[in-house]
PDB file of N, CA and C in Angstrom:
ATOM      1  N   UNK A   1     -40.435 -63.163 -86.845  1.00  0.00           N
ATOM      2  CA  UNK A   1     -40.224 -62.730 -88.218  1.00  0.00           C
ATOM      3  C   UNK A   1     -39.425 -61.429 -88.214  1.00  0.00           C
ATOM      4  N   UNK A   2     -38.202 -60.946 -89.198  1.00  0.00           N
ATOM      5  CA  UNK A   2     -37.675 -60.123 -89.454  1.00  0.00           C
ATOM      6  C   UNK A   2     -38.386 -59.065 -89.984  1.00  0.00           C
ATOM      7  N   UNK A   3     -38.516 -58.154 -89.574  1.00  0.00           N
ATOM      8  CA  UNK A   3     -38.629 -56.746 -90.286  1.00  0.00           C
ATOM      9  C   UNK A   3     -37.893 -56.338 -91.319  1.00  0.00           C
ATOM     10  N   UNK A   4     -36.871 -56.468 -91.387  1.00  0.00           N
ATOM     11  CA  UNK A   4     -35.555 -55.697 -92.547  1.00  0.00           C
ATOM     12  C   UNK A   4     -34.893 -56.943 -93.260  1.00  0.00           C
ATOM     13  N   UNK A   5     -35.536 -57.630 -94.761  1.00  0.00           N
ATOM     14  CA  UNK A   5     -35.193 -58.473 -95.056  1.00  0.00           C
ATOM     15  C   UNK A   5     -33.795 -58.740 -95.412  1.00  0.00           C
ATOM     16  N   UNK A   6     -33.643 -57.498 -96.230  1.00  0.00           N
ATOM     17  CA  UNK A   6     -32.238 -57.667 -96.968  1.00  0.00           C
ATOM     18  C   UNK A   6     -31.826 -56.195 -97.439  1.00  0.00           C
ATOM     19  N   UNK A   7     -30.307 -55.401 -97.706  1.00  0.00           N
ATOM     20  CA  UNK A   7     -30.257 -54.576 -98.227  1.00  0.00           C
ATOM     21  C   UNK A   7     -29.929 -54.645 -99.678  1.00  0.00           C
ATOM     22  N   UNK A   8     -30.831 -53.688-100.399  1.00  0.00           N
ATOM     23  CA  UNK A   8     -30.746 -54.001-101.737  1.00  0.00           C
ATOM     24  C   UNK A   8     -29.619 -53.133-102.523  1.00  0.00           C
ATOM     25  N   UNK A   9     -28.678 -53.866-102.740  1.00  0.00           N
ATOM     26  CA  UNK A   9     -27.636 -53.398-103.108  1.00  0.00           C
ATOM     27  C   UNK A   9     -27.410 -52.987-105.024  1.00  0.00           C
ATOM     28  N   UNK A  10     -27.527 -52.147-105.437  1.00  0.00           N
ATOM     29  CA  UNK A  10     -27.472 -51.838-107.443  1.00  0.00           C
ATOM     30  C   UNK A  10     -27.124 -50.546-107.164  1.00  0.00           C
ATOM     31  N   UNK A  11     -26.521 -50.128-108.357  1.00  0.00           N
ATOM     32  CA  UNK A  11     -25.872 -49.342-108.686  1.00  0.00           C
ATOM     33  C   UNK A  11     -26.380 -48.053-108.179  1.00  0.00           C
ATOM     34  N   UNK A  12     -28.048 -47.858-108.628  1.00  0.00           N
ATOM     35  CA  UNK A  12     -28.753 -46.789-108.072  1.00  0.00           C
ATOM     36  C   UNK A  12     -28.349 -46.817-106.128  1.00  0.00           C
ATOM     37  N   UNK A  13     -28.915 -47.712-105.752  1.00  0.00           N
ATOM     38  CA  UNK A  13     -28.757 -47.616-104.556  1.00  0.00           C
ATOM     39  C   UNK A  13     -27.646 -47.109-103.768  1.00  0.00           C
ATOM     40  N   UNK A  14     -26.484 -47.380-104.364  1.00  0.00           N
ATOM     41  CA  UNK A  14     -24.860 -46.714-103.911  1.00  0.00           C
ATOM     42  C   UNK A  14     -24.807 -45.701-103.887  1.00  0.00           C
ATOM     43  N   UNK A  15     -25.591 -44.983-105.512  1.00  0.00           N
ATOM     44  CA  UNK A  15     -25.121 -43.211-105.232  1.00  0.00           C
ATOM     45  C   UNK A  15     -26.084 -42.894-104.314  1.00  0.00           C
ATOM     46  N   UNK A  16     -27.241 -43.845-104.165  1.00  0.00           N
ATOM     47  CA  UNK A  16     -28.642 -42.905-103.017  1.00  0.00           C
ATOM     48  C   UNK A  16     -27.740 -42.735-101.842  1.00  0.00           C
ATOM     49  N   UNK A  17     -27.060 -43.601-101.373  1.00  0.00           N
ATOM     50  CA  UNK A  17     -26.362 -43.602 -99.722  1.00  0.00           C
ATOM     51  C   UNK A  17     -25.078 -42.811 -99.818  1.00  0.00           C
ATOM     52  N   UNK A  18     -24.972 -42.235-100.978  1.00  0.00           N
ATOM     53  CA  UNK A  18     -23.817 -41.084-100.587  1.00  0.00           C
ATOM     54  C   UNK A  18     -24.371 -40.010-100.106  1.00  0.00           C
ATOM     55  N   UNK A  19     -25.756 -39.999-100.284  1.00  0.00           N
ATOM     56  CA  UNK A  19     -26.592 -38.345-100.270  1.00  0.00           C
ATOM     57  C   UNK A  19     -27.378 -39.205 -98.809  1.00  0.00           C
ATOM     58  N   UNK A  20     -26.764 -40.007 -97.984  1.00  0.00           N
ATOM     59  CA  UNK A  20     -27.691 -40.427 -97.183  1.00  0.00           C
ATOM     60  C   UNK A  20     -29.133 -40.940 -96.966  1.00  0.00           C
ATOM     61  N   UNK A  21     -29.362 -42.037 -98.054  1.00  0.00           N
ATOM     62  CA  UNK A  21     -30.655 -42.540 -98.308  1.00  0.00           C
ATOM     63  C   UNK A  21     -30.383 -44.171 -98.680  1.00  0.00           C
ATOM     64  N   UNK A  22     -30.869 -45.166 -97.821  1.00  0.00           N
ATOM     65  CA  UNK A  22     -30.640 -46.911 -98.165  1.00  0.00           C
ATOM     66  C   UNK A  22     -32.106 -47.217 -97.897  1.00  0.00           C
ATOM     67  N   UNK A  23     -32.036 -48.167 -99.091  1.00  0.00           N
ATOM     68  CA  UNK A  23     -33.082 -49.181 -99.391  1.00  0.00           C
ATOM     69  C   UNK A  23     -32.882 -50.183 -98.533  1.00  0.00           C
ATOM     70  N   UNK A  24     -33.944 -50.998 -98.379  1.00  0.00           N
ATOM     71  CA  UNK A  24     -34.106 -51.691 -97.741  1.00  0.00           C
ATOM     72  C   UNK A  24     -35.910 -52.949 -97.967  1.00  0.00           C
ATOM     73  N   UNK A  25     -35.482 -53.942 -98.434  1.00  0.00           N
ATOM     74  CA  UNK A  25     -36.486 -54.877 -98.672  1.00  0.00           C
ATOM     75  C   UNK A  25     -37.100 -55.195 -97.318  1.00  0.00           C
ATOM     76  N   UNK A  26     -38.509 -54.635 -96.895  1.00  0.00           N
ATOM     77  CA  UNK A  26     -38.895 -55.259 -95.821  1.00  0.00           C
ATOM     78  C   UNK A  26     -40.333 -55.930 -95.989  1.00  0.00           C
ATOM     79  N   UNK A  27     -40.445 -56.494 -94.483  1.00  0.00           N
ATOM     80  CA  UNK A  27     -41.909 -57.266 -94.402  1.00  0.00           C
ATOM     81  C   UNK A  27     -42.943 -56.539 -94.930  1.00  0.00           C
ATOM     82  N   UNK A  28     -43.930 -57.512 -95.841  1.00  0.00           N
ATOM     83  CA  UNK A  28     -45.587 -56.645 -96.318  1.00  0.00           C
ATOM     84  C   UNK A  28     -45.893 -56.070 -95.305  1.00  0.00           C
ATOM     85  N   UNK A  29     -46.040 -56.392 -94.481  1.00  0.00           N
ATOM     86  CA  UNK A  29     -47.104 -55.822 -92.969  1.00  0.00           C
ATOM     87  C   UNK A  29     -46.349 -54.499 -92.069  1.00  0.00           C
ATOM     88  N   UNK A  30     -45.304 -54.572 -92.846  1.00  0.00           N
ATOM     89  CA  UNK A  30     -44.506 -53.604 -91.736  1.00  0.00           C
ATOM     90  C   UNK A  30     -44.591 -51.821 -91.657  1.00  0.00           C
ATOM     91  N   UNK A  31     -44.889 -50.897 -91.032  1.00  0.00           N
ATOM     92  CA  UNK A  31     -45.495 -49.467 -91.226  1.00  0.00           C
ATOM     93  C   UNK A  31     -44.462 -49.105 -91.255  1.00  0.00           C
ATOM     94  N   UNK A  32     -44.520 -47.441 -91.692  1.00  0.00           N
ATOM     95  CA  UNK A  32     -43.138 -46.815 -91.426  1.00  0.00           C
ATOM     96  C   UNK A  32     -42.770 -46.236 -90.136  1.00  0.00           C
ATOM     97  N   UNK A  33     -43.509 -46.672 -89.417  1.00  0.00           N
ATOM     98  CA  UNK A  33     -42.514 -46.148 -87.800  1.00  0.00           C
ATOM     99  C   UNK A  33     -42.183 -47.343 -87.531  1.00  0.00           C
ATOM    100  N   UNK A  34     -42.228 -48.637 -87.820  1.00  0.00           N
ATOM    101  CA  UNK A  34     -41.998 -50.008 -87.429  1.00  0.00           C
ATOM    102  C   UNK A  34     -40.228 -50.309 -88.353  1.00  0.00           C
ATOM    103  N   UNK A  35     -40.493 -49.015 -89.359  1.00  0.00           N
ATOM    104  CA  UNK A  35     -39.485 -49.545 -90.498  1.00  0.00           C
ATOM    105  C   UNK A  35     -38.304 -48.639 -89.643  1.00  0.00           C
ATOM    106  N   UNK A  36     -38.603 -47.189 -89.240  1.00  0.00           N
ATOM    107  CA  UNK A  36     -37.616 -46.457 -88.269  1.00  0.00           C
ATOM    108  C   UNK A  36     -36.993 -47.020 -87.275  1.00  0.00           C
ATOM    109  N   UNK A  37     -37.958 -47.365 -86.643  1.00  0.00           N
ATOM    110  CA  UNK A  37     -37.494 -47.816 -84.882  1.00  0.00           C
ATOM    111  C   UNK A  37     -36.468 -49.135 -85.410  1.00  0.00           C
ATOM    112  N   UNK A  38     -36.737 -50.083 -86.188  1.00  0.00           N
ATOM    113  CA  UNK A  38     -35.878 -51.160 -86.492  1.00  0.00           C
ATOM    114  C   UNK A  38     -34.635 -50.595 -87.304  1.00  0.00           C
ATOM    115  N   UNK A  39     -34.043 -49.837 -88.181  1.00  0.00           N
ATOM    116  CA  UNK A  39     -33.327 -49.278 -88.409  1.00  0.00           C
ATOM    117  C   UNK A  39     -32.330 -48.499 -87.340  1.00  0.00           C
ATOM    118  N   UNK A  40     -33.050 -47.320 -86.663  1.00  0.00           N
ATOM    119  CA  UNK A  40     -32.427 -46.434 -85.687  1.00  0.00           C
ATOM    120  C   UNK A  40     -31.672 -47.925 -84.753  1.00  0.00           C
ATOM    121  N   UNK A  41     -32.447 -49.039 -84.412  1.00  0.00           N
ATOM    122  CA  UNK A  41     -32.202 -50.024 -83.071  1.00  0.00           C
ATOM    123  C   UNK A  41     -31.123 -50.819 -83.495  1.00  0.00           C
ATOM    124  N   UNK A  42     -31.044 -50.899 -85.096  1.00  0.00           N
ATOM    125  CA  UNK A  42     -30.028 -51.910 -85.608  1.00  0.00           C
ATOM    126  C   UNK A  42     -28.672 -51.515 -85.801  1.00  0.00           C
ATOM    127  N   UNK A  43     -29.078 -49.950 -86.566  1.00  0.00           N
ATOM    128  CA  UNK A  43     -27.949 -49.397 -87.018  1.00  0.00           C
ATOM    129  C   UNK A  43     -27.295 -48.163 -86.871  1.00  0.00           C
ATOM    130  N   UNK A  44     -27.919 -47.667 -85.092  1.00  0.00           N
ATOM    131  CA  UNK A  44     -27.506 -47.244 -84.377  1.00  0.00           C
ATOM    132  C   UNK A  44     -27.674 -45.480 -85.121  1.00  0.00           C
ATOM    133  N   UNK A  45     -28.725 -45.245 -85.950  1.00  0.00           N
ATOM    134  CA  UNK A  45     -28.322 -44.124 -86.455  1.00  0.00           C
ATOM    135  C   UNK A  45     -30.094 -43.208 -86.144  1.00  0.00           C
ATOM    136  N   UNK A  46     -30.275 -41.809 -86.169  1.00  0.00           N
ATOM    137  CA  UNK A  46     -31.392 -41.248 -86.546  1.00  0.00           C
ATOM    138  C   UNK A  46     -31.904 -41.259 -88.087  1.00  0.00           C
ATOM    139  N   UNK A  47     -32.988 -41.227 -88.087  1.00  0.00           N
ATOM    140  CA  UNK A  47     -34.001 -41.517 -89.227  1.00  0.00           C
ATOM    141  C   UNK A  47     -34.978 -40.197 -89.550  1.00  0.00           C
ATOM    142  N   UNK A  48     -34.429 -39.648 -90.520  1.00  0.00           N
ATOM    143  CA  UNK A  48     -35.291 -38.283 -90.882  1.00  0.00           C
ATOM    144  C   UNK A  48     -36.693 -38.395 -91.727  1.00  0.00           C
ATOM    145  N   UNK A  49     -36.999 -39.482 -92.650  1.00  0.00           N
ATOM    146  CA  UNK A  49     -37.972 -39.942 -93.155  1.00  0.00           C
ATOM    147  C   UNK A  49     -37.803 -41.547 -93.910  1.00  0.00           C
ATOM    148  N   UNK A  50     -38.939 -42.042 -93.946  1.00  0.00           N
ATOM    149  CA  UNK A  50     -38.995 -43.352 -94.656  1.00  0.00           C
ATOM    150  C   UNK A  50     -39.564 -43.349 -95.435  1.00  0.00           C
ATOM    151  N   UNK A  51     -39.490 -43.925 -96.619  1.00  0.00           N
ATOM    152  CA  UNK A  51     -40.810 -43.979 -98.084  1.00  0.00           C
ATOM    153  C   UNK A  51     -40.993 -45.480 -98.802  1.00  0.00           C
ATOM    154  N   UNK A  52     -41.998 -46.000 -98.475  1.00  0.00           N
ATOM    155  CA  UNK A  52     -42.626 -47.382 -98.879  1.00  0.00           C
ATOM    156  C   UNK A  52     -43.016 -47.636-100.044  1.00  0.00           C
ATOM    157  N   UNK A  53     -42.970 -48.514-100.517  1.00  0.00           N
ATOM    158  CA  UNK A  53     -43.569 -48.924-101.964  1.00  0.00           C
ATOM    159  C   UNK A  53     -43.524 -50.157-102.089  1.00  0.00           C
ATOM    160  N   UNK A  54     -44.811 -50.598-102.833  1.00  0.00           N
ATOM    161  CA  UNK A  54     -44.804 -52.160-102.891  1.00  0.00           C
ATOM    162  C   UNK A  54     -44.362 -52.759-104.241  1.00  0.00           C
ATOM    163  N   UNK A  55     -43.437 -53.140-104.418  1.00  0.00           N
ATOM    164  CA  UNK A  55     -43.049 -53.064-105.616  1.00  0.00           C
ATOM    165  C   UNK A  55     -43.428 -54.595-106.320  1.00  0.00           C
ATOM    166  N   UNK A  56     -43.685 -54.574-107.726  1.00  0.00           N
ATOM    167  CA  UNK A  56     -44.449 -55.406-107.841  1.00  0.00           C
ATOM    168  C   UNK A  56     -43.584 -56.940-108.869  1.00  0.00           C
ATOM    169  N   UNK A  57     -43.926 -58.236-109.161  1.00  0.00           N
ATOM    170  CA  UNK A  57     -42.884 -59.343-109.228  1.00  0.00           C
ATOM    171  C   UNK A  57     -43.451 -59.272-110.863  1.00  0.00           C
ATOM    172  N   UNK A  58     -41.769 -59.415-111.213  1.00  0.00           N
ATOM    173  CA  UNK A  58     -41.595 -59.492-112.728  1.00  0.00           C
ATOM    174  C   UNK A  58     -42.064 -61.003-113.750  1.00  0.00           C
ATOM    175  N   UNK A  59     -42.695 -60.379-114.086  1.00  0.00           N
ATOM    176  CA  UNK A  59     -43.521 -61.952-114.923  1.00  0.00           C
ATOM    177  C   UNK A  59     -42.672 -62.532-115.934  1.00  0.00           C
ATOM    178  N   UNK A  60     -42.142 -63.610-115.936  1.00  0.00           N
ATOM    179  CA  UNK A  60     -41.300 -64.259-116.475  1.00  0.00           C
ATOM    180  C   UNK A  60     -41.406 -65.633-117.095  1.00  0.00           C
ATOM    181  N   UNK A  61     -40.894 -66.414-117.957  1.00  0.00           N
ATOM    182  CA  UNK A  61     -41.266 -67.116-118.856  1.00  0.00           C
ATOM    183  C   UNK A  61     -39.918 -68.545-118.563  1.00  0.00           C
ATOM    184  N   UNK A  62     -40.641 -69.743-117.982  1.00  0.00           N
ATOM    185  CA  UNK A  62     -39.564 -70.346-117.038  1.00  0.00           C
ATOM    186  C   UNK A  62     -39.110 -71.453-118.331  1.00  0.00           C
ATOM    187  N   UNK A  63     -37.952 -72.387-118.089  1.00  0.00           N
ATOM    188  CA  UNK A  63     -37.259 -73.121-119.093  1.00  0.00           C
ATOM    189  C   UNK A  63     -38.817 -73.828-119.712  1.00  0.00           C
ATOM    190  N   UNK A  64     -39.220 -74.237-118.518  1.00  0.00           N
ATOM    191  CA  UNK A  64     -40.033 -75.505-120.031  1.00  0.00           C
ATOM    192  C   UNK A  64     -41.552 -74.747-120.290  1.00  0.00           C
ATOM    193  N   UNK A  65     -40.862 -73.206-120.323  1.00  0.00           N
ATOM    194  CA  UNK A  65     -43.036 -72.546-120.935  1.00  0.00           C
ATOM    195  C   UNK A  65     -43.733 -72.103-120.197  1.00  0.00           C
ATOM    196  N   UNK A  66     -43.399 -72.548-118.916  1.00  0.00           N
ATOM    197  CA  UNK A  66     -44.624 -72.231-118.162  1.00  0.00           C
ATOM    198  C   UNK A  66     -44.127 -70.162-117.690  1.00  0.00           C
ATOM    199  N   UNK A  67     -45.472 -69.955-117.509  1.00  0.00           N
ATOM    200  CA  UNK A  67     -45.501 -68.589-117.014  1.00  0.00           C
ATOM    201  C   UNK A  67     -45.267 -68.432-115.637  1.00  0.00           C
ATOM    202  N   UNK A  68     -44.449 -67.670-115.142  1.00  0.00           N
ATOM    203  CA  UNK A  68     -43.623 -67.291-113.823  1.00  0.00           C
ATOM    204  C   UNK A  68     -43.981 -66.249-113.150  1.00  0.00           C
ATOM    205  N   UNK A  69     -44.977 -65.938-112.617  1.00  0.00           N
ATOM    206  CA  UNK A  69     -45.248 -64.204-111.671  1.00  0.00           C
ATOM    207  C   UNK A  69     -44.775 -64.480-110.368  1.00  0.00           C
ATOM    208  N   UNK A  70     -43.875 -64.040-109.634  1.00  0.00           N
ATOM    209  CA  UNK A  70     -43.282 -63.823-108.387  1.00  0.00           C
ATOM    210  C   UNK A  70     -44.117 -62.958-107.801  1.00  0.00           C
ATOM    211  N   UNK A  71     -44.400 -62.745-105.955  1.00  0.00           N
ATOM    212  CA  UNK A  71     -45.393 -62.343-105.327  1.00  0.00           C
ATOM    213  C   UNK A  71     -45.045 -60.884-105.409  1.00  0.00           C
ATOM    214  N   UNK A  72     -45.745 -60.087-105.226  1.00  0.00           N
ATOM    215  CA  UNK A  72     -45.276 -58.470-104.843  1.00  0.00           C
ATOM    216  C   UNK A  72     -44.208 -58.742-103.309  1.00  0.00           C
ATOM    217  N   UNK A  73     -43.349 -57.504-103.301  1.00  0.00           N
ATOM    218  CA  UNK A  73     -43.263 -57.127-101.887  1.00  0.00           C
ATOM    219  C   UNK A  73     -42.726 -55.387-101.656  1.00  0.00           C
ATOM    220  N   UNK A  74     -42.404 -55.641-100.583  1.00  0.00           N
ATOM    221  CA  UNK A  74     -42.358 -54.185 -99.874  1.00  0.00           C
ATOM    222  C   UNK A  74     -41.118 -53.610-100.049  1.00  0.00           C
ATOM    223  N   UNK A  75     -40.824 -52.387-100.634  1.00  0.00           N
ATOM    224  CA  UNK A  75     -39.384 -51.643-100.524  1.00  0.00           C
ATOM    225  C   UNK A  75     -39.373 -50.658 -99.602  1.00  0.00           C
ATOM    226  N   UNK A  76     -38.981 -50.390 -98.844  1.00  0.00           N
ATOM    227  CA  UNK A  76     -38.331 -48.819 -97.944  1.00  0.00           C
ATOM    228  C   UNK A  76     -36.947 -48.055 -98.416  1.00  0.00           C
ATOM    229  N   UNK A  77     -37.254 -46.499 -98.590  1.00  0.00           N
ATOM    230  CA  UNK A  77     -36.447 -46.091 -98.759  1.00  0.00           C
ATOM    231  C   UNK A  77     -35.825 -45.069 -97.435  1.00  0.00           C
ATOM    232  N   UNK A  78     -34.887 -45.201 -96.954  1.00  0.00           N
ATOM    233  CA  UNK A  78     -34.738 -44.509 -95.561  1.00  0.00           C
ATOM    234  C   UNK A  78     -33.630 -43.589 -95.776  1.00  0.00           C
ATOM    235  N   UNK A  79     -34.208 -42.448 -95.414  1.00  0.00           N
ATOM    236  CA  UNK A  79     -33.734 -40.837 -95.308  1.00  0.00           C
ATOM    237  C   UNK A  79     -33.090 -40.690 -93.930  1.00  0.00           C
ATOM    238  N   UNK A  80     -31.392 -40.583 -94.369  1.00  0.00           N
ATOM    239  CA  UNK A  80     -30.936 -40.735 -92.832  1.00  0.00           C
ATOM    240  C   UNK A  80     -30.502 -38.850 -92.380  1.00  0.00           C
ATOM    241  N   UNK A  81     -30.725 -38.754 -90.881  1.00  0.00           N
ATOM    242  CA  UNK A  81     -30.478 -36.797 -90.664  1.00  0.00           C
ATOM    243  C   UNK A  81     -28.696 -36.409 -91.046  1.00  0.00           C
ATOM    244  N   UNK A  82     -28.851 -35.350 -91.430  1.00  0.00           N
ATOM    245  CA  UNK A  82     -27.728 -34.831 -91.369  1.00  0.00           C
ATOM    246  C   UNK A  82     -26.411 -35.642 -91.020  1.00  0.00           C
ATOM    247  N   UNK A  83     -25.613 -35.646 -91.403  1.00  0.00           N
ATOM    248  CA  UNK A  83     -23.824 -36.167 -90.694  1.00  0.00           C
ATOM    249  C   UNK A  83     -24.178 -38.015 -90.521  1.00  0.00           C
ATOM    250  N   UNK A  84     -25.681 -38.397 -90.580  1.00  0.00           N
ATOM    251  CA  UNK A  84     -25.560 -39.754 -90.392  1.00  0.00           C
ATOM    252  C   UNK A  84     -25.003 -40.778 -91.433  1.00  0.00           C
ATOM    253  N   UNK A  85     -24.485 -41.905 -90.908  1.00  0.00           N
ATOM    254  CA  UNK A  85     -23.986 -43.108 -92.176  1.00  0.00           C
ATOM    255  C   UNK A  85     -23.998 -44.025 -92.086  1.00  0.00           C
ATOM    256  N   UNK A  86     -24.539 -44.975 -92.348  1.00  0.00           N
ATOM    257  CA  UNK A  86     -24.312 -46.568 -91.951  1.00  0.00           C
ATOM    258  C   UNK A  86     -23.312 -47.278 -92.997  1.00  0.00           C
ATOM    259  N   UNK A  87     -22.632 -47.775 -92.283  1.00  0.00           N
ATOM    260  CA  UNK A  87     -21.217 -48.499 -92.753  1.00  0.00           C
ATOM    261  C   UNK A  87     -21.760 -49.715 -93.796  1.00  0.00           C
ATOM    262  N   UNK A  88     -22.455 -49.939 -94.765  1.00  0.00           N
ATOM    263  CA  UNK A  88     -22.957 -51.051 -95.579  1.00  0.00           C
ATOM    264  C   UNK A  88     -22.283 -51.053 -97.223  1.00  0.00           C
ATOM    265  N   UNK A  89     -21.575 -49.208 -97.317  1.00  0.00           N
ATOM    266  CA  UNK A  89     -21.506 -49.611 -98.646  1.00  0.00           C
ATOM    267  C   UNK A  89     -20.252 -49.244 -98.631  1.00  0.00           C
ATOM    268  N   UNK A  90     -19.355 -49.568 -97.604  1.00  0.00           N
ATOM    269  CA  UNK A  90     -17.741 -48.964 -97.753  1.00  0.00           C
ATOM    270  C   UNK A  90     -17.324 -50.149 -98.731  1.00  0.00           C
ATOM    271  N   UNK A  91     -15.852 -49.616 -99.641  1.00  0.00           N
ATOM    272  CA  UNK A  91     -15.561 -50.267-100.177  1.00  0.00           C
ATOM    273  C   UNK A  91     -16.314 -51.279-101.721  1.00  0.00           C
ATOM    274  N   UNK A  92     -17.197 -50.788-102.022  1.00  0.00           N
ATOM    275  CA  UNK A  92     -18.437 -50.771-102.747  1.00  0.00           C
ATOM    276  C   UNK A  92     -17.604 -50.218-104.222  1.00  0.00           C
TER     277      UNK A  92
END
């Protein structure tokens, strides 16, 4: 199983990674030194802090009525050191 599902790419998120900070959708189970070490290993960069949150699924109302709750999951927000950058939002 993947650790780092997907990067979550919106508008907020673009200006966060100019100031050196990317989101990142990861596994429920995953801690924040599990969320570092997979980051630093992937994307070759140091990691000054991480911040978790479980963010929770928007209840929604599907074509034929029925009620729609999607599961919770996990967000990371990763604080990269000084001079660091990961190449994800060039051209953005």
């Amino acid at each position: 199983m993947s650790l780092i599902k997907r990067v979550l790419m919106t508008e907020k998120t673009v200006r966060q990674s100019e100031m050196g900070c990317y989101t990142f959708e990861v596994a429920r189970n995953a801690t924040k030194e599990q969320i570092r070490r997979a980051v630093e290993n992937l994307f070759g960069v140091e990691v000054k802090s991480v911040n978790t949150l479980i963010a929770r699924g928007k209840t929604r109302w599907s074509r034929k009525g029925h009620l729609i709750k999607p599961s919770k999951w996990k967000k990371a927000v990763v604080t990269l050191k000084e001079g660091q950058k990961i190449a994800l939002f060039e051209g953005v």
